[in-house]
N, C-alpha and C. Protein backbone atom coordinates (compact mmCIF):
# COMPACT_ATOMS: atom_id res chain seq x y z
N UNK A 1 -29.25 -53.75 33.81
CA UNK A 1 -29.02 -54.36 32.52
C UNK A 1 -29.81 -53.66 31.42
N UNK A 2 -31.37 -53.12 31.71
CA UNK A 2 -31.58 -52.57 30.82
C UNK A 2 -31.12 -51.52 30.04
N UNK A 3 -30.54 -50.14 30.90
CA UNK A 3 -29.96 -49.29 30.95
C UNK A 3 -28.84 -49.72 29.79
N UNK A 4 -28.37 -50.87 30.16
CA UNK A 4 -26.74 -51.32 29.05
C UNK A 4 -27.41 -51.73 27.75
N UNK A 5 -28.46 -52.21 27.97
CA UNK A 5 -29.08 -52.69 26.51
C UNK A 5 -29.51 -51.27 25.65
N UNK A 6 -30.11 -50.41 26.00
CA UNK A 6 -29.89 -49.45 25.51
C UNK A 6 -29.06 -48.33 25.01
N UNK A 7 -28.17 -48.49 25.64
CA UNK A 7 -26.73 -47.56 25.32
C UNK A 7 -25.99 -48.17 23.95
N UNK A 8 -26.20 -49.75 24.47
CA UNK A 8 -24.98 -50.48 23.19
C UNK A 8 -25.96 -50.40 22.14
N UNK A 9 -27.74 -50.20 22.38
CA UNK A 9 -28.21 -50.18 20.96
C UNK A 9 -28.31 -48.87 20.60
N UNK A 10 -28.25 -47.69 20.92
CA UNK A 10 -28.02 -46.39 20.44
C UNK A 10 -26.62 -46.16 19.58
N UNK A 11 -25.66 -46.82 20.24
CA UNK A 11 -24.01 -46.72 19.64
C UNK A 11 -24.78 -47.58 18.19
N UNK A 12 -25.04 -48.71 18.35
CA UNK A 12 -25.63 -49.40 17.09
C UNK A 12 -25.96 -48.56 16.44
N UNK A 13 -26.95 -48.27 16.20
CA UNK A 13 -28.02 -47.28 15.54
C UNK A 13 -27.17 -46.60 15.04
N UNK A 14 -26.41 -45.57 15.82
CA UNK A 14 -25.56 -44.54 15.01
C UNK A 14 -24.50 -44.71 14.45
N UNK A 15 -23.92 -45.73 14.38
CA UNK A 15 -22.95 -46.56 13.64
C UNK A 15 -23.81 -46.74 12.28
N UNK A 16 -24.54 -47.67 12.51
CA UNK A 16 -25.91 -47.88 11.48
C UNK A 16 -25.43 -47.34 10.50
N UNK A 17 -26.15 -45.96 11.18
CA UNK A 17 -26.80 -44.66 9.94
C UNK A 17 -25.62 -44.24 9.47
N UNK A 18 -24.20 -43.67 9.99
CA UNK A 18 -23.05 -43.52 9.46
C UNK A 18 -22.73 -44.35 8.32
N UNK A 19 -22.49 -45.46 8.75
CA UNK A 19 -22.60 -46.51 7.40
C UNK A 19 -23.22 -46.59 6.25
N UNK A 20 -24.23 -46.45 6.84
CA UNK A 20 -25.41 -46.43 5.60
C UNK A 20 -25.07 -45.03 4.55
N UNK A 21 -24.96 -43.85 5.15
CA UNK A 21 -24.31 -42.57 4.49
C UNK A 21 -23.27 -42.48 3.74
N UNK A 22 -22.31 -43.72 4.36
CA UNK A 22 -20.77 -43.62 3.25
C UNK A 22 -20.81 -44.58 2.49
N UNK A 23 -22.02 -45.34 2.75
CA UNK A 23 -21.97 -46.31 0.91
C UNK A 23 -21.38 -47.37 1.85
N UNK A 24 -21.31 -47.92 2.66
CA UNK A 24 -20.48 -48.97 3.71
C UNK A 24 -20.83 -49.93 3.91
N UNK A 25 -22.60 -50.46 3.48
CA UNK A 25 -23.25 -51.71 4.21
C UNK A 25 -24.15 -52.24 2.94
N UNK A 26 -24.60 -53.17 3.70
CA UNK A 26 -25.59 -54.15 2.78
C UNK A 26 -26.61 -53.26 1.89
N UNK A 27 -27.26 -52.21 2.76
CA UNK A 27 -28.29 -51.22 2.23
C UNK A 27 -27.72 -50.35 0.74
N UNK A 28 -26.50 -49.33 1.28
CA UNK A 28 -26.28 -49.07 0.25
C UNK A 28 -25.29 -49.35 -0.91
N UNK A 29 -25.08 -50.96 -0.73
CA UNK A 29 -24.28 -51.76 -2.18
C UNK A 29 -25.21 -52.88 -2.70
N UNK A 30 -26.35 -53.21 -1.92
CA UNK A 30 -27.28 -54.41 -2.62
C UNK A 30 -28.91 -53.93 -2.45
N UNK A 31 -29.29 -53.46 -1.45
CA UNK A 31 -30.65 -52.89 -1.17
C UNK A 31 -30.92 -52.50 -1.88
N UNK A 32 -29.74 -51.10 -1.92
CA UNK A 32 -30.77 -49.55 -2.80
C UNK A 32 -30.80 -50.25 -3.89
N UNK A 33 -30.11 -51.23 -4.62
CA UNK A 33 -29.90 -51.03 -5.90
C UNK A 33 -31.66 -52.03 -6.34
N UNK A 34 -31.78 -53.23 -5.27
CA UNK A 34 -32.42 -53.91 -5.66
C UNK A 34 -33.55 -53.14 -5.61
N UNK A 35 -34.06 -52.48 -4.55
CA UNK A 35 -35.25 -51.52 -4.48
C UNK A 35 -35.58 -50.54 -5.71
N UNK A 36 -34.01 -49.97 -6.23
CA UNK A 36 -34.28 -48.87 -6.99
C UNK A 36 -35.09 -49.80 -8.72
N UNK A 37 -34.25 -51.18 -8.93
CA UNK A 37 -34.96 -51.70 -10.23
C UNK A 37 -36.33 -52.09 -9.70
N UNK A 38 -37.01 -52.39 -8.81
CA UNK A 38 -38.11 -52.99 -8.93
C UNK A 38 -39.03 -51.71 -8.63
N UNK A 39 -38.89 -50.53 -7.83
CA UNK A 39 -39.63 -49.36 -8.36
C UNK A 39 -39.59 -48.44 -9.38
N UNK A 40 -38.41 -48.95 -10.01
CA UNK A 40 -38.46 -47.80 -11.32
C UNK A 40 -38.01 -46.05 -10.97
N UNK A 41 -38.44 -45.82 -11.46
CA UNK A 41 -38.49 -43.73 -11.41
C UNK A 41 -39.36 -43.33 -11.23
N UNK A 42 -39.06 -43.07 -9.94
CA UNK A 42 -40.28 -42.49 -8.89
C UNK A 42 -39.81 -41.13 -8.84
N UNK A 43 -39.11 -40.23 -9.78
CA UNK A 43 -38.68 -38.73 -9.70
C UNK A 43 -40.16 -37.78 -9.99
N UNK A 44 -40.88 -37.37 -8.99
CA UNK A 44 -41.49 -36.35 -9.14
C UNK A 44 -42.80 -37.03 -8.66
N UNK A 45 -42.52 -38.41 -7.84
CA UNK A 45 -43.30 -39.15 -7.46
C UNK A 45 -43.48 -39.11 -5.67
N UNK A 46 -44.10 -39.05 -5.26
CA UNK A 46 -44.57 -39.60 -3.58
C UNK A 46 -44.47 -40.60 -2.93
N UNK A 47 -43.18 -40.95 -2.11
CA UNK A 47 -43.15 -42.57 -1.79
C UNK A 47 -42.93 -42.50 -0.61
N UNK A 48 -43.79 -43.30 0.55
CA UNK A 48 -43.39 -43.04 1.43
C UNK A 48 -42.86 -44.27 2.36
N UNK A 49 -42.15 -43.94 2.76
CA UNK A 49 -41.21 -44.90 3.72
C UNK A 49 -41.05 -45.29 4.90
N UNK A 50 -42.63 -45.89 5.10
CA UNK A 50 -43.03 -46.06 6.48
C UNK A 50 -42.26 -47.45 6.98
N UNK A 51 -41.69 -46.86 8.22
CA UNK A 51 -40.76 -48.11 9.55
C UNK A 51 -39.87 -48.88 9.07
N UNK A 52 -39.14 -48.26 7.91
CA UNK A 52 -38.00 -49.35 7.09
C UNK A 52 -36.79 -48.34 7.94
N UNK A 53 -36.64 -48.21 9.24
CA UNK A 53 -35.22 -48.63 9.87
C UNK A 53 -35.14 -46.95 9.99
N UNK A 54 -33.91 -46.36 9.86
CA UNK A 54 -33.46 -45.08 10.02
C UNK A 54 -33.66 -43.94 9.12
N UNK A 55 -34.45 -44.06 8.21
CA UNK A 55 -34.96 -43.05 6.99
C UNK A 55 -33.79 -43.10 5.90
N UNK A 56 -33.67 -44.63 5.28
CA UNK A 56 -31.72 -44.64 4.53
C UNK A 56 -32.70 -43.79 3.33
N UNK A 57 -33.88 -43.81 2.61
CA UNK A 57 -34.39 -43.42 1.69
C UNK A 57 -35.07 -41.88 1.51
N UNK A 58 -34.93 -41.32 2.77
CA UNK A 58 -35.35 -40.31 2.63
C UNK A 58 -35.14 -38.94 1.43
């Protein structure tokens, strides 16, 4: 069973991140946006993005 728990959460994961790339999910139609007003313009700034999920901010 463990073996299966891992497989169906890898397919997850990479589903995930696909999603997340084509503009497809919660992250990038309500997240980014809410994240992006409450930090402002961070262009030329250092932010780092420790354990928030698959690197959607990188």
């Amino acid at each position: 069973m463990r073996t299966d728990s891992i497989n169906h959460w890898d397919i997850v994961a990479e589903n995930y991140s696909e999603e997340n790339d084509r503009g497809r999910n919660f992250h990038s139609q309500i997240y980014l946006a809410a994240v992006n007003e409450l930090l402002g313009n961070v262009k030329g700034k250092r932010v780092l993005d420790a354990g928030c999920g698959d690197g959607f901010f990188r």
